[in-house]
C-alpha atoms as a PDB file:
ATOM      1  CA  UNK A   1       7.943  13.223  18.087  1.00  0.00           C
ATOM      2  CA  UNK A   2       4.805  12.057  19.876  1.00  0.00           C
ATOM      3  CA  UNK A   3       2.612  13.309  17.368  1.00  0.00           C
ATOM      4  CA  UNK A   4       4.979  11.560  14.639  1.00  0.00           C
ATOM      5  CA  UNK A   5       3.878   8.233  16.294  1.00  0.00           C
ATOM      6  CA  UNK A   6       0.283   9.164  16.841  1.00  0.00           C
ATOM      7  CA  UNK A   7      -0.160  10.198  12.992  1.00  0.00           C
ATOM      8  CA  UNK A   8       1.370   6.634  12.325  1.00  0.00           C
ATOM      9  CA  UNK A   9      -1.400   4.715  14.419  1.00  0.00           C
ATOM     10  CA  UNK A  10      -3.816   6.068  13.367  1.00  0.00           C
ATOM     11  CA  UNK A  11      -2.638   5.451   9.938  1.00  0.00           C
ATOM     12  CA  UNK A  12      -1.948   2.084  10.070  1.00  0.00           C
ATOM     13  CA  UNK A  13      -5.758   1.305  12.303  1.00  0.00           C
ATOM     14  CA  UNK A  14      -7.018   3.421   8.874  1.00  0.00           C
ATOM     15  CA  UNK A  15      -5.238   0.827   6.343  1.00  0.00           C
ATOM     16  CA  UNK A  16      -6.136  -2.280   8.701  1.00  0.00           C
ATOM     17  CA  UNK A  17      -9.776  -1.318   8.612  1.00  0.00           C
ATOM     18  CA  UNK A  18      -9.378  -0.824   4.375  1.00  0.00           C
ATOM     19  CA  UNK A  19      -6.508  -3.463   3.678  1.00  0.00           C
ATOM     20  CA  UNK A  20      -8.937  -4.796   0.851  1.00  0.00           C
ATOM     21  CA  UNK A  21      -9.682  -1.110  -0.727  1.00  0.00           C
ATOM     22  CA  UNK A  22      -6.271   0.040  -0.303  1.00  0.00           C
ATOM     23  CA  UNK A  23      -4.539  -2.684  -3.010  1.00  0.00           C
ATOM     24  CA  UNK A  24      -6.934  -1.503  -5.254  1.00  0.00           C
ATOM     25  CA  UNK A  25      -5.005   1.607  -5.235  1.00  0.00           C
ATOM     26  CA  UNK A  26      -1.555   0.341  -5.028  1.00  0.00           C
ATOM     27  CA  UNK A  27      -2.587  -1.239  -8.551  1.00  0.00           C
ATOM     28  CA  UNK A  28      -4.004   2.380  -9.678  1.00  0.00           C
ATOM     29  CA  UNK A  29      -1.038   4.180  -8.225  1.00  0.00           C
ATOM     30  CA  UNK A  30       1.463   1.804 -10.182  1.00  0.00           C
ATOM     31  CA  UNK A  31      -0.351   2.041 -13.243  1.00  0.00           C
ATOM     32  CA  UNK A  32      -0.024   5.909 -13.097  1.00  0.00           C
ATOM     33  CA  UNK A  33       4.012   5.768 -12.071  1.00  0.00           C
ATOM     34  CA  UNK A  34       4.258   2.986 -14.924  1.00  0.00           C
ATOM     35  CA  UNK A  35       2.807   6.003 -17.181  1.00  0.00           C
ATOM     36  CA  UNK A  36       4.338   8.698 -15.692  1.00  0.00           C
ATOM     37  CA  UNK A  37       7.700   7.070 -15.969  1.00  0.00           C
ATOM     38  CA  UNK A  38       7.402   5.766 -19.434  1.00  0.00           C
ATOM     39  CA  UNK A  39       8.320   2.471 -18.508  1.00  0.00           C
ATOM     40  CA  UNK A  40      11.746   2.882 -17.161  1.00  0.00           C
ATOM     41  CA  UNK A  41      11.364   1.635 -13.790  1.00  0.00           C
ATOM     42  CA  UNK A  42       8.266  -0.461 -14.088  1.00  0.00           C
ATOM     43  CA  UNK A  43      10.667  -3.475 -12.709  1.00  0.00           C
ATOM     44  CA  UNK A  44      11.291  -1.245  -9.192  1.00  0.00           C
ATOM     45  CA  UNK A  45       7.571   0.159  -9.161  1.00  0.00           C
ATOM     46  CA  UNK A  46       6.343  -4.040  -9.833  1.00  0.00           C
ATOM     47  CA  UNK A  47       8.352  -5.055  -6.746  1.00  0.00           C
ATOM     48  CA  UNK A  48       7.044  -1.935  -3.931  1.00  0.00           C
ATOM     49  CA  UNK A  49       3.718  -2.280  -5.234  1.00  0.00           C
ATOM     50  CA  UNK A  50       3.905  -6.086  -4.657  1.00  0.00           C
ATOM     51  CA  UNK A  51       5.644  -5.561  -1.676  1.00  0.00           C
ATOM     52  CA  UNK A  52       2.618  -3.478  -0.177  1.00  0.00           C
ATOM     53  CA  UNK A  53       0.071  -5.430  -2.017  1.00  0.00           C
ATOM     54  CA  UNK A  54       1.274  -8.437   0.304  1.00  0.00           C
ATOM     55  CA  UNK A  55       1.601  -6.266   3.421  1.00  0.00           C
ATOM     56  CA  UNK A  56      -2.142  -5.579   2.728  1.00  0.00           C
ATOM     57  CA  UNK A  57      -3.257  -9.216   1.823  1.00  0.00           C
ATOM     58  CA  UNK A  58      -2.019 -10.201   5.580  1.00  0.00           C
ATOM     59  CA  UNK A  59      -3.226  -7.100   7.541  1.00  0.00           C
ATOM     60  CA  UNK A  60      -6.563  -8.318   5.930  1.00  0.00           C
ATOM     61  CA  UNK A  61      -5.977 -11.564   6.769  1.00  0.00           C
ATOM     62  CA  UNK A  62      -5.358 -10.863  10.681  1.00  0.00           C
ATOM     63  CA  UNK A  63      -8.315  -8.844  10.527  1.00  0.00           C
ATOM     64  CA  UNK A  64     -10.588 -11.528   9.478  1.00  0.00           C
ATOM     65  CA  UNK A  65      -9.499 -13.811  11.948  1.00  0.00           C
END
């Protein structure tokens, strides 16, 4: 489970050092499960990619300061 946890740091050190690049592609990746979807669930894939969009405005946020 140790390695579970270590996988995770490192991940989220990776997405605090990118917070900017990485809502790029949030917006890129919801685009493409907008298309893939054909518009079904664009109202559920709108809310988790705003949800991380904001989780990455604040990590870069706390990073500049």
């Amino acid at each position: 489970m140790s390695g579970t946890g270590d996988a995770f740091k490192r991940l989220k050190k990776t997405v605090d050092d990118n917070a900017d690049k990485g809502r790029g592609l949030v917006a890129k990746a919801a685009q493409a499960a907008k298309k893939a979807t054909g518009g079904a669930h664009d109202d559920k894939i709108d809310r988790g990619a705003g949800a991380a969009t904001e989780y990455l405005r604040k990590r870069a946020r706390k990073n500049r300061e």
